[in-house]
C-alpha atoms as a PDB file:
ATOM      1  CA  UNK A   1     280.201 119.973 -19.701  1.00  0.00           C
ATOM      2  CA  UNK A   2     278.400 120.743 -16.416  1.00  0.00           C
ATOM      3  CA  UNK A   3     275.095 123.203 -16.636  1.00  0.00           C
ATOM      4  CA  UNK A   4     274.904 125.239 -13.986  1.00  0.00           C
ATOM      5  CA  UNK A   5     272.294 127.459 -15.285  1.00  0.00           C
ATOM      6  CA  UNK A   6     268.514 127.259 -14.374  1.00  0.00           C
ATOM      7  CA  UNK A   7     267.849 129.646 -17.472  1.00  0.00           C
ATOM      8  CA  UNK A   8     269.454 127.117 -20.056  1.00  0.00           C
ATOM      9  CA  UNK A   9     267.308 126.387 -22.475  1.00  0.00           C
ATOM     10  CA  UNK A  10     267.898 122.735 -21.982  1.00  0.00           C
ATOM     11  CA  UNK A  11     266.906 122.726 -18.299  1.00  0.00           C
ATOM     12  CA  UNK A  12     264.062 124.946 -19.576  1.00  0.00           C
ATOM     13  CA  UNK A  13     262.654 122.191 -21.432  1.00  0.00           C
ATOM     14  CA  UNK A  14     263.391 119.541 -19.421  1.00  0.00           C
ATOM     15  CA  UNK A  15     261.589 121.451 -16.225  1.00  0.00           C
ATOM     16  CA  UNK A  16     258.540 121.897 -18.588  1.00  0.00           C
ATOM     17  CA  UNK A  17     257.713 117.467 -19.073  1.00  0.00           C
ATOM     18  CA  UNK A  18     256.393 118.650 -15.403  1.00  0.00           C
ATOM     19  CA  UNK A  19     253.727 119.719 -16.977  1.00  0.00           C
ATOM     20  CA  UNK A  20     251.175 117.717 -19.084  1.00  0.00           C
ATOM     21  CA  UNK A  21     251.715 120.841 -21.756  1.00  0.00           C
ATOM     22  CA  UNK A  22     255.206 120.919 -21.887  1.00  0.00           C
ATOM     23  CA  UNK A  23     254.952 116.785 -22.465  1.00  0.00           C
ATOM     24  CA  UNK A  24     252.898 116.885 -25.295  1.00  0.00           C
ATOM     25  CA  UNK A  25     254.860 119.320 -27.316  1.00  0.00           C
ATOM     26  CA  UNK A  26     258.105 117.471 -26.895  1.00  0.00           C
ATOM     27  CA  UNK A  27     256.421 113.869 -26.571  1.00  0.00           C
ATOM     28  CA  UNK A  28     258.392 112.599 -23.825  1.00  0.00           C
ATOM     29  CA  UNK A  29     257.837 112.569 -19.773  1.00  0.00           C
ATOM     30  CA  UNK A  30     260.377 112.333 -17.231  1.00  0.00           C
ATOM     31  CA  UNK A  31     260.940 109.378 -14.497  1.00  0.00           C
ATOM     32  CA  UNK A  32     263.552 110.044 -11.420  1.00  0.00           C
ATOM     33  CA  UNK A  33     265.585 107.561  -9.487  1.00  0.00           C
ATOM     34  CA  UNK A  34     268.043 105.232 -10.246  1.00  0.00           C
ATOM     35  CA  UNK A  35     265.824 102.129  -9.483  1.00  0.00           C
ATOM     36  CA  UNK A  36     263.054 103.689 -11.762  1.00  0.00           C
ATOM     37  CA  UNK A  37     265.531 104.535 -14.031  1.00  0.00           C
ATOM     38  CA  UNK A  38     267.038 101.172 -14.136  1.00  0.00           C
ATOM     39  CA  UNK A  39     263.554  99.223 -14.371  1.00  0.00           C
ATOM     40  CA  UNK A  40     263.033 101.735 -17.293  1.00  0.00           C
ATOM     41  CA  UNK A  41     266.434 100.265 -18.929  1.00  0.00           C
ATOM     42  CA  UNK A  42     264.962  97.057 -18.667  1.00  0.00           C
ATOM     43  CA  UNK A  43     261.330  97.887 -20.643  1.00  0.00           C
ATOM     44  CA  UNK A  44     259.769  98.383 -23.989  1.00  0.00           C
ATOM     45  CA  UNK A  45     260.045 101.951 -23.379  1.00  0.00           C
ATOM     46  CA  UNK A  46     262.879 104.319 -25.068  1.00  0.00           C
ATOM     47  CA  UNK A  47     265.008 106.096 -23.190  1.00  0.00           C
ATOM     48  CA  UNK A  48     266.086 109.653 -25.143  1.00  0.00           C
ATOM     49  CA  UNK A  49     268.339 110.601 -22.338  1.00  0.00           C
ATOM     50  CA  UNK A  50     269.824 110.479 -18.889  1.00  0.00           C
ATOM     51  CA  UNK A  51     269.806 113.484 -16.652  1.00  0.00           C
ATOM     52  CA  UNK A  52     272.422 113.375 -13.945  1.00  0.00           C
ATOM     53  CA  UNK A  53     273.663 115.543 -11.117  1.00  0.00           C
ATOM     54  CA  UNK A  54     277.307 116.562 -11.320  1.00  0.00           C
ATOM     55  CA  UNK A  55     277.949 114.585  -8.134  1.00  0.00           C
ATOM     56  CA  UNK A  56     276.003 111.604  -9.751  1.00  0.00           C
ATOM     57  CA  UNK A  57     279.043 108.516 -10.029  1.00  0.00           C
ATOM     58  CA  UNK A  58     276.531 105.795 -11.214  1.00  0.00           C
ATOM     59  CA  UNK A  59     275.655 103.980 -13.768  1.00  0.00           C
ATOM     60  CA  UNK A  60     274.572 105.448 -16.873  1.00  0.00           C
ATOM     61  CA  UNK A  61     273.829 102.618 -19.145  1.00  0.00           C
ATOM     62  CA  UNK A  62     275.517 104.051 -22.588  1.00  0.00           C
ATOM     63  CA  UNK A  63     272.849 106.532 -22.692  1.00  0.00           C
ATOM     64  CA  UNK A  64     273.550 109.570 -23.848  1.00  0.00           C
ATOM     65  CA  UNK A  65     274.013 112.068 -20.716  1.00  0.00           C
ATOM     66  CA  UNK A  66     273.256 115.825 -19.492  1.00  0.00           C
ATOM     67  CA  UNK A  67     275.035 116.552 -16.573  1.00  0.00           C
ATOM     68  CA  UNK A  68     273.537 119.256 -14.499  1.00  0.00           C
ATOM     69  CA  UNK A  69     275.078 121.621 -11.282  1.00  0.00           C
ATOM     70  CA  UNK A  70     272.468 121.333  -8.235  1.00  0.00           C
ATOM     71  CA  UNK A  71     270.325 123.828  -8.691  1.00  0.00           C
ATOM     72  CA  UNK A  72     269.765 123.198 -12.335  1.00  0.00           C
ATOM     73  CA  UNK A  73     269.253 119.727 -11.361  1.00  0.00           C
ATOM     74  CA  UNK A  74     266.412 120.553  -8.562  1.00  0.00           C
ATOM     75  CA  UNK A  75     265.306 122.809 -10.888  1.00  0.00           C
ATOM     76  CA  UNK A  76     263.727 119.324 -13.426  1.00  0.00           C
ATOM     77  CA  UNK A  77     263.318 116.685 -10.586  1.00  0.00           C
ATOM     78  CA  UNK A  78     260.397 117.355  -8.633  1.00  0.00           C
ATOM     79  CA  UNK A  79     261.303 115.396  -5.365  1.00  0.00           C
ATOM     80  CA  UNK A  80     262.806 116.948  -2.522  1.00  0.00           C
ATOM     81  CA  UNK A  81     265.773 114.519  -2.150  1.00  0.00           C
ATOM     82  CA  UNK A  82     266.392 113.577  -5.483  1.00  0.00           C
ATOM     83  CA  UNK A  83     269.598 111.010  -6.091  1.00  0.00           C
ATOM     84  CA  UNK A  84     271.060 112.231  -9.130  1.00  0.00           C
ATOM     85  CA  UNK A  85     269.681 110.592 -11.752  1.00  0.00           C
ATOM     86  CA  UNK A  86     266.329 111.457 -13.834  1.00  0.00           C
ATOM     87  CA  UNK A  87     265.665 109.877 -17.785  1.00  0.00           C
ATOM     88  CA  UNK A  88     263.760 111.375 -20.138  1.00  0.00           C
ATOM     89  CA  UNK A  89     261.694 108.972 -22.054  1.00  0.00           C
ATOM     90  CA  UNK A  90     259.366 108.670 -25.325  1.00  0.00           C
ATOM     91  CA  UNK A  91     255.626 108.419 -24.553  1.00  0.00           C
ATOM     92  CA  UNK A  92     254.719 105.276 -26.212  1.00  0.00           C
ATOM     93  CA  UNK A  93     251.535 106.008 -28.651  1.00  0.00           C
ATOM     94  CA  UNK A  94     249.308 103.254 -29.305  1.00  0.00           C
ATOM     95  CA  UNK A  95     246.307 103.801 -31.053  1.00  0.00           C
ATOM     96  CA  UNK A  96     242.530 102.459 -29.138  1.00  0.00           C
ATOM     97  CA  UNK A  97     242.272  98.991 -30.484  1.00  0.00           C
ATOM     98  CA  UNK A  98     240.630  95.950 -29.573  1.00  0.00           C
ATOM     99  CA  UNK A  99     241.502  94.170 -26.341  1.00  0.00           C
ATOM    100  CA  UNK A 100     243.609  90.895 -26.298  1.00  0.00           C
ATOM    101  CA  UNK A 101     241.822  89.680 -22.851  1.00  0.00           C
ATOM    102  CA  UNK A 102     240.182  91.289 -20.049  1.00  0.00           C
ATOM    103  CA  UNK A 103     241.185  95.057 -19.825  1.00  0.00           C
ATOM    104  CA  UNK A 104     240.518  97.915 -17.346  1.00  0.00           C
ATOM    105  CA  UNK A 105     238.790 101.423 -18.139  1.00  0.00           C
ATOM    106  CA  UNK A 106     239.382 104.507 -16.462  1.00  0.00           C
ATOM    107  CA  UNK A 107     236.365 106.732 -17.011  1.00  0.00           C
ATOM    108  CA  UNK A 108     237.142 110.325 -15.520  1.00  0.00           C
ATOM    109  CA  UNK A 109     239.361 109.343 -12.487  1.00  0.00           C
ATOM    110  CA  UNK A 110     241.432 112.092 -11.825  1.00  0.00           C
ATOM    111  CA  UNK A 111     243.675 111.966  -9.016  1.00  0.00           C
ATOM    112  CA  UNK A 112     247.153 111.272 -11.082  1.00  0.00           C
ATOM    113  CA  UNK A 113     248.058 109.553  -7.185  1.00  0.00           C
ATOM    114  CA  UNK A 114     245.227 106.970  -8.166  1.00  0.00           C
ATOM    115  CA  UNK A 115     245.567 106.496 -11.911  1.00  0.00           C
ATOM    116  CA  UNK A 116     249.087 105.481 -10.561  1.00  0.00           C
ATOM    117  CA  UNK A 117     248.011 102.805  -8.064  1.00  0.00           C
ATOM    118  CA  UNK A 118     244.982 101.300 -10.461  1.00  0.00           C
ATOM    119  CA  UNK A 119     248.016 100.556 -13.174  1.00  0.00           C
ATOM    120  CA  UNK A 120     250.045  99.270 -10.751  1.00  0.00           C
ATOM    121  CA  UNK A 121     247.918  96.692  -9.614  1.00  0.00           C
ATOM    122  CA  UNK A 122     246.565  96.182 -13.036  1.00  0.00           C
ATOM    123  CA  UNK A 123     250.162  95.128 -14.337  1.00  0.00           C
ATOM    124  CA  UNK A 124     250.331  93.286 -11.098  1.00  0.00           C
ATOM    125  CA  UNK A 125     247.133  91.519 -11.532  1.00  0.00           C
ATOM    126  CA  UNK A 126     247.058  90.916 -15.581  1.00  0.00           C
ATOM    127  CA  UNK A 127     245.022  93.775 -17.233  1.00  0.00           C
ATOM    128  CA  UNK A 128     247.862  95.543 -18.949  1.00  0.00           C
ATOM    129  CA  UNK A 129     245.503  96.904 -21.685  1.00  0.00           C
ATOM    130  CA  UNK A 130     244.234 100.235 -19.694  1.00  0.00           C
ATOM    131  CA  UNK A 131     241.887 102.748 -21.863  1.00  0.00           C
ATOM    132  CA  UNK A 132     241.928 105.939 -20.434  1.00  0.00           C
ATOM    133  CA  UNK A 133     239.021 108.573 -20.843  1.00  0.00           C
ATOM    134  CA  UNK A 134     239.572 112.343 -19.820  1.00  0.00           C
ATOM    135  CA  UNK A 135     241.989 110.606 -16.697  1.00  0.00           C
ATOM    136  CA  UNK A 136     244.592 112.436 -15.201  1.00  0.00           C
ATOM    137  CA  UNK A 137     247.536 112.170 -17.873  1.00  0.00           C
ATOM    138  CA  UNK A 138     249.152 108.713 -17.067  1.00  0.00           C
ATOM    139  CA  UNK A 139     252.531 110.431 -17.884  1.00  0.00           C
ATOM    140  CA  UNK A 140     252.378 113.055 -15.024  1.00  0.00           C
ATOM    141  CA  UNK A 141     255.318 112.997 -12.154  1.00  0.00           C
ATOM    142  CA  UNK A 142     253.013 111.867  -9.873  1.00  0.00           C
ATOM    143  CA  UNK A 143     251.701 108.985 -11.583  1.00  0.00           C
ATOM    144  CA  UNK A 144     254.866 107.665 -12.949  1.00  0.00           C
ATOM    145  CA  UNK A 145     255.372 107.685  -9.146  1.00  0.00           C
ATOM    146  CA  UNK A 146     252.459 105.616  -7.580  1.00  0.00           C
ATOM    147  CA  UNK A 147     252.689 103.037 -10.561  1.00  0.00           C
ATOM    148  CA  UNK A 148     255.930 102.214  -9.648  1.00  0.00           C
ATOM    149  CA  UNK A 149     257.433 101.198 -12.760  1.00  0.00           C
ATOM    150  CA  UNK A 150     254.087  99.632 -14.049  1.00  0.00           C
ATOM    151  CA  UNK A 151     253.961 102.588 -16.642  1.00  0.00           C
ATOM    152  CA  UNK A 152     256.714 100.622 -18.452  1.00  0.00           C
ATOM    153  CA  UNK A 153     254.548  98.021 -18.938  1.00  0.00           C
ATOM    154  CA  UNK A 154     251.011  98.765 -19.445  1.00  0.00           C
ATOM    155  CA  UNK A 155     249.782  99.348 -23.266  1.00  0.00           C
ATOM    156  CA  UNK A 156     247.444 102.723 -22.264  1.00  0.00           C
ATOM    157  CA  UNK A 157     245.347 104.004 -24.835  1.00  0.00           C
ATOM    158  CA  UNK A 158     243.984 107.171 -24.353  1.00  0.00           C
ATOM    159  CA  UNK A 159     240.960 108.226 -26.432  1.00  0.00           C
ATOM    160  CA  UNK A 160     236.970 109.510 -26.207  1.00  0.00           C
ATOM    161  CA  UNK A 161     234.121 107.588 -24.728  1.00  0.00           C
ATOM    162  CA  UNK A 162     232.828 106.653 -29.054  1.00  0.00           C
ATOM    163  CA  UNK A 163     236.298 105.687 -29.225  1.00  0.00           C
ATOM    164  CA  UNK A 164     236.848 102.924 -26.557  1.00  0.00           C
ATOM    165  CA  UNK A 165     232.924 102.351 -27.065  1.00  0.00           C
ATOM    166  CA  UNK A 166     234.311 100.736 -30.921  1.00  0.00           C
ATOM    167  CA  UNK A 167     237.312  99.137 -30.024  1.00  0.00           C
ATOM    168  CA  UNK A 168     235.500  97.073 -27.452  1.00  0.00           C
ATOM    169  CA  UNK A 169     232.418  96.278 -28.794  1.00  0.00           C
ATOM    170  CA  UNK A 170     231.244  92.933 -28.109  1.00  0.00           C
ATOM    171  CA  UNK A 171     233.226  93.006 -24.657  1.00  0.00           C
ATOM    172  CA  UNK A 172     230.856  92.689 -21.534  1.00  0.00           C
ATOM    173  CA  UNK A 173     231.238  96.115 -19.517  1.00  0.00           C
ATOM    174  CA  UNK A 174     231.579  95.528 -16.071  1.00  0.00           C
ATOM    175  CA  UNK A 175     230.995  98.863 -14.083  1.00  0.00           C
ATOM    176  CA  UNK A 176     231.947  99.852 -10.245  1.00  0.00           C
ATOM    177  CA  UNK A 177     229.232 101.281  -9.063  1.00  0.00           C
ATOM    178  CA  UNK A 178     227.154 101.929  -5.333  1.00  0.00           C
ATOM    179  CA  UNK A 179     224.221 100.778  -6.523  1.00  0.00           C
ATOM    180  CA  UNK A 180     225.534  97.495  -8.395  1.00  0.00           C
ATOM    181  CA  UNK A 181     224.902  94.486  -7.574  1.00  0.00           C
ATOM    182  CA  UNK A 182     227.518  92.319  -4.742  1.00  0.00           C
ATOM    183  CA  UNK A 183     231.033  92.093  -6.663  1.00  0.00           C
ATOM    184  CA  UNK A 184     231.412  89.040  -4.515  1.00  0.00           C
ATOM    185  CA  UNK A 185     227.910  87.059  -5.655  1.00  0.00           C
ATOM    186  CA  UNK A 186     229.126  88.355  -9.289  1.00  0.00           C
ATOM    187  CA  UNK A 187     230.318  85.613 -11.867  1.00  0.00           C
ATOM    188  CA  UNK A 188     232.315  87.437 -14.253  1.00  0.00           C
ATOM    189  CA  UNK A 189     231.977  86.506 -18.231  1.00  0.00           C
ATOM    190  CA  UNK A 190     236.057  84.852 -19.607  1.00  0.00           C
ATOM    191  CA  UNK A 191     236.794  88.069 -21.006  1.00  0.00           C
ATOM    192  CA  UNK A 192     235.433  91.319 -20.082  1.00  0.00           C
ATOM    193  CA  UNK A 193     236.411  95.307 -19.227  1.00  0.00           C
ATOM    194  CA  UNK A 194     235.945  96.860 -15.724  1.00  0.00           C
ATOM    195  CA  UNK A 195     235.167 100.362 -15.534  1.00  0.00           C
ATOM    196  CA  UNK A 196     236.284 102.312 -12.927  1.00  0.00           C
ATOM    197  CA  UNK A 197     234.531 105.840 -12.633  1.00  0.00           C
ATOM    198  CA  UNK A 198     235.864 109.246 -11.395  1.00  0.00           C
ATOM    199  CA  UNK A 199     236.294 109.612  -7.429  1.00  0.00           C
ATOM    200  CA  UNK A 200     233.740 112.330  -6.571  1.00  0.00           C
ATOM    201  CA  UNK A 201     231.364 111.818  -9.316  1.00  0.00           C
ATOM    202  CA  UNK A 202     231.294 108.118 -10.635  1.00  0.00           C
ATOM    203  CA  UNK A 203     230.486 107.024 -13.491  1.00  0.00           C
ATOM    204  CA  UNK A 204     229.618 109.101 -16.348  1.00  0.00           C
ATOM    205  CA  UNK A 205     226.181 108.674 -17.607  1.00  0.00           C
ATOM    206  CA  UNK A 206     226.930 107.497 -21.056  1.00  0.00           C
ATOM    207  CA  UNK A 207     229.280 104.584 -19.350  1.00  0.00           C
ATOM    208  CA  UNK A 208     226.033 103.918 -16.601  1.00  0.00           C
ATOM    209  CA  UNK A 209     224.153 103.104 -19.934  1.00  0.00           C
ATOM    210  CA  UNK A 210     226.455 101.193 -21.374  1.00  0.00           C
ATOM    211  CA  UNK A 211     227.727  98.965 -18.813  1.00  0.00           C
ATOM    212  CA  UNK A 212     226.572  95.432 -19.475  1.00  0.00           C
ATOM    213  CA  UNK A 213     226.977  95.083 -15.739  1.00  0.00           C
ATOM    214  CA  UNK A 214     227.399  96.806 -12.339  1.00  0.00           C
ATOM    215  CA  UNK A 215     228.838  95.767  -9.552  1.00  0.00           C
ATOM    216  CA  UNK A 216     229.787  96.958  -6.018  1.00  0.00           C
ATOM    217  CA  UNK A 217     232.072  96.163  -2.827  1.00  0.00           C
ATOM    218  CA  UNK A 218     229.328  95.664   0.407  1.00  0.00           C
ATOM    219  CA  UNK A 219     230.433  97.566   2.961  1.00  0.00           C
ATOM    220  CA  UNK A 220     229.939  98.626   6.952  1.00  0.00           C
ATOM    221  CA  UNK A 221     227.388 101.089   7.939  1.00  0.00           C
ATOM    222  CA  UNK A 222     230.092 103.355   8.759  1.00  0.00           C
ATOM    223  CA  UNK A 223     231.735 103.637   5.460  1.00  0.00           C
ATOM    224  CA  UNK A 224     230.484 105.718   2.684  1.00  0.00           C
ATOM    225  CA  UNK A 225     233.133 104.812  -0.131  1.00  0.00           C
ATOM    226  CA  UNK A 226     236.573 103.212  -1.014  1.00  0.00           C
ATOM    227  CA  UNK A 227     239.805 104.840  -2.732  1.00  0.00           C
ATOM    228  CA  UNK A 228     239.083 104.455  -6.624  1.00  0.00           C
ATOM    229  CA  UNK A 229     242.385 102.939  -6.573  1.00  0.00           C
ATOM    230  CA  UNK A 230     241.655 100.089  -3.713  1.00  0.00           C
ATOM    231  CA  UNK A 231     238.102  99.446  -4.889  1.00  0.00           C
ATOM    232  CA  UNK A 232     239.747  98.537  -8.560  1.00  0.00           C
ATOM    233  CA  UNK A 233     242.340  96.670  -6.643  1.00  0.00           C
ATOM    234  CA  UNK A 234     239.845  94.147  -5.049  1.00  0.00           C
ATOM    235  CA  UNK A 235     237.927  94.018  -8.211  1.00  0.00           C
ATOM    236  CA  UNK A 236     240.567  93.035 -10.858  1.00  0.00           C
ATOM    237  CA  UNK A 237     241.668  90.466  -8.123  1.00  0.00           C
ATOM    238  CA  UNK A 238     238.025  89.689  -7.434  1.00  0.00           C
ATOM    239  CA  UNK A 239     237.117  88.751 -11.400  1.00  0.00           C
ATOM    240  CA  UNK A 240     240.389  87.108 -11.672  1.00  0.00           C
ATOM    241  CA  UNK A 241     239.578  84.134  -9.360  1.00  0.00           C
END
């Protein structure tokens, strides 16, 4: 059976996981593509469902399938050229605990665009464990986007400042910050978290007096700042060497 209809109450719901409301009620967040899709196939995550276009003639993996007309179908995806196929998957839940090694902390960055690119070169780089506090929802469209796939693969916990400030207690905290101290003089302890602070404001003042550290990337006279997402980049790479 073929939905045409943009009123079903199926493409309703499915339209709504664009929406960091509509994925908390149902629990699940939607990834479109077929190479997302088929990188999702091949992770931890679960799959609940493919979405396909009536046109679509690929692969569907023995998923169970909703085939949509084209407007119904433009009516979930968000992209303007879409290629048929969309999946909607189960937002993994892990509670705040402990980290295994070295681990990343988002503290307020908001831009879903850079939450993406920080877990992408997180995964990349080896910090899979990523805490996340008041961030824009990991889960959104447009960070399932910039991670490029790395959202299969990172363990995100999501919780408040007392929470993260338990689990990792007795881990250094290694803060980006202007004022720190050269990144590149900076001799990072084996296992450690770097906090990475909202793009406008920074830090938040209860991580500036926590940090165990701060650091910062020296540079010209003619540049004020660095994309959140490119001055985590050097960093991880930085305290990885």
């Amino acid at each position: 059976m073929v939905i045409q209809s943009k009123n079903n109450p199926l493409v309703k719901e499915l339209a709504s996981l664009s929406e960091k409301k509509g994925r908390k009620e149902r629990g699940t967040f939607l990834l479109e593509g077929e190479k997302t899709v088929r990188e999702c196939v091949n992770s931890p995550l679960e799959i609940v469902r493919l979405i396909v276009r009536e046109d679509y003639a690929g692969e569907t993996f023995g998923y169970p399938v909703v085939t949509l007309g084209a407007d119904a179908f433009n009516a979930v995806c968000e992209v303007k050229t879409p290629q048929g196929i969309a999946a909607e998957v189960k937002i993994p839940s892990f509670g705040v605990a402990p980290p295994k090694k070295s681990c990343l902390i988002l503290d307020g960055v908001s831009d879903p665009s850079n939450v993406g690119a920080i877990l992408r070169t997180a995964v990349a780089s080896g910090y899979e464990e990523v805490y996340c506090i008041s961030t824009a929802d990991p889960f959104s469209p447009k960070c399932v986007r910039a991670s490029m796939s790395a959202i299969f693969f990172a363990k995100i916990m999501q919780g408040t400042h007392d929470e993260v400030f338990s689990a990792l207690k007795g881990t250094p905290l290694i803060a980006a910050d202007m004022g720190g101290e050269n990144a590149f003089f900076f001799r990072a302890p084996e296992k450690f978290a770097l906090v990475i602070g909202n793009e406008g404001q920074g830090l938040s003042q209860i991580m500036r007096e926590k940090a165990d550290y701060t650091v910062s990337i020296p540079m010209g006279e003619h540049t004020e700042s660095l994309n959140a997402a490119v001055s985590a980049g050097i960093l991880m790479y930085q305290f990885k060497k």
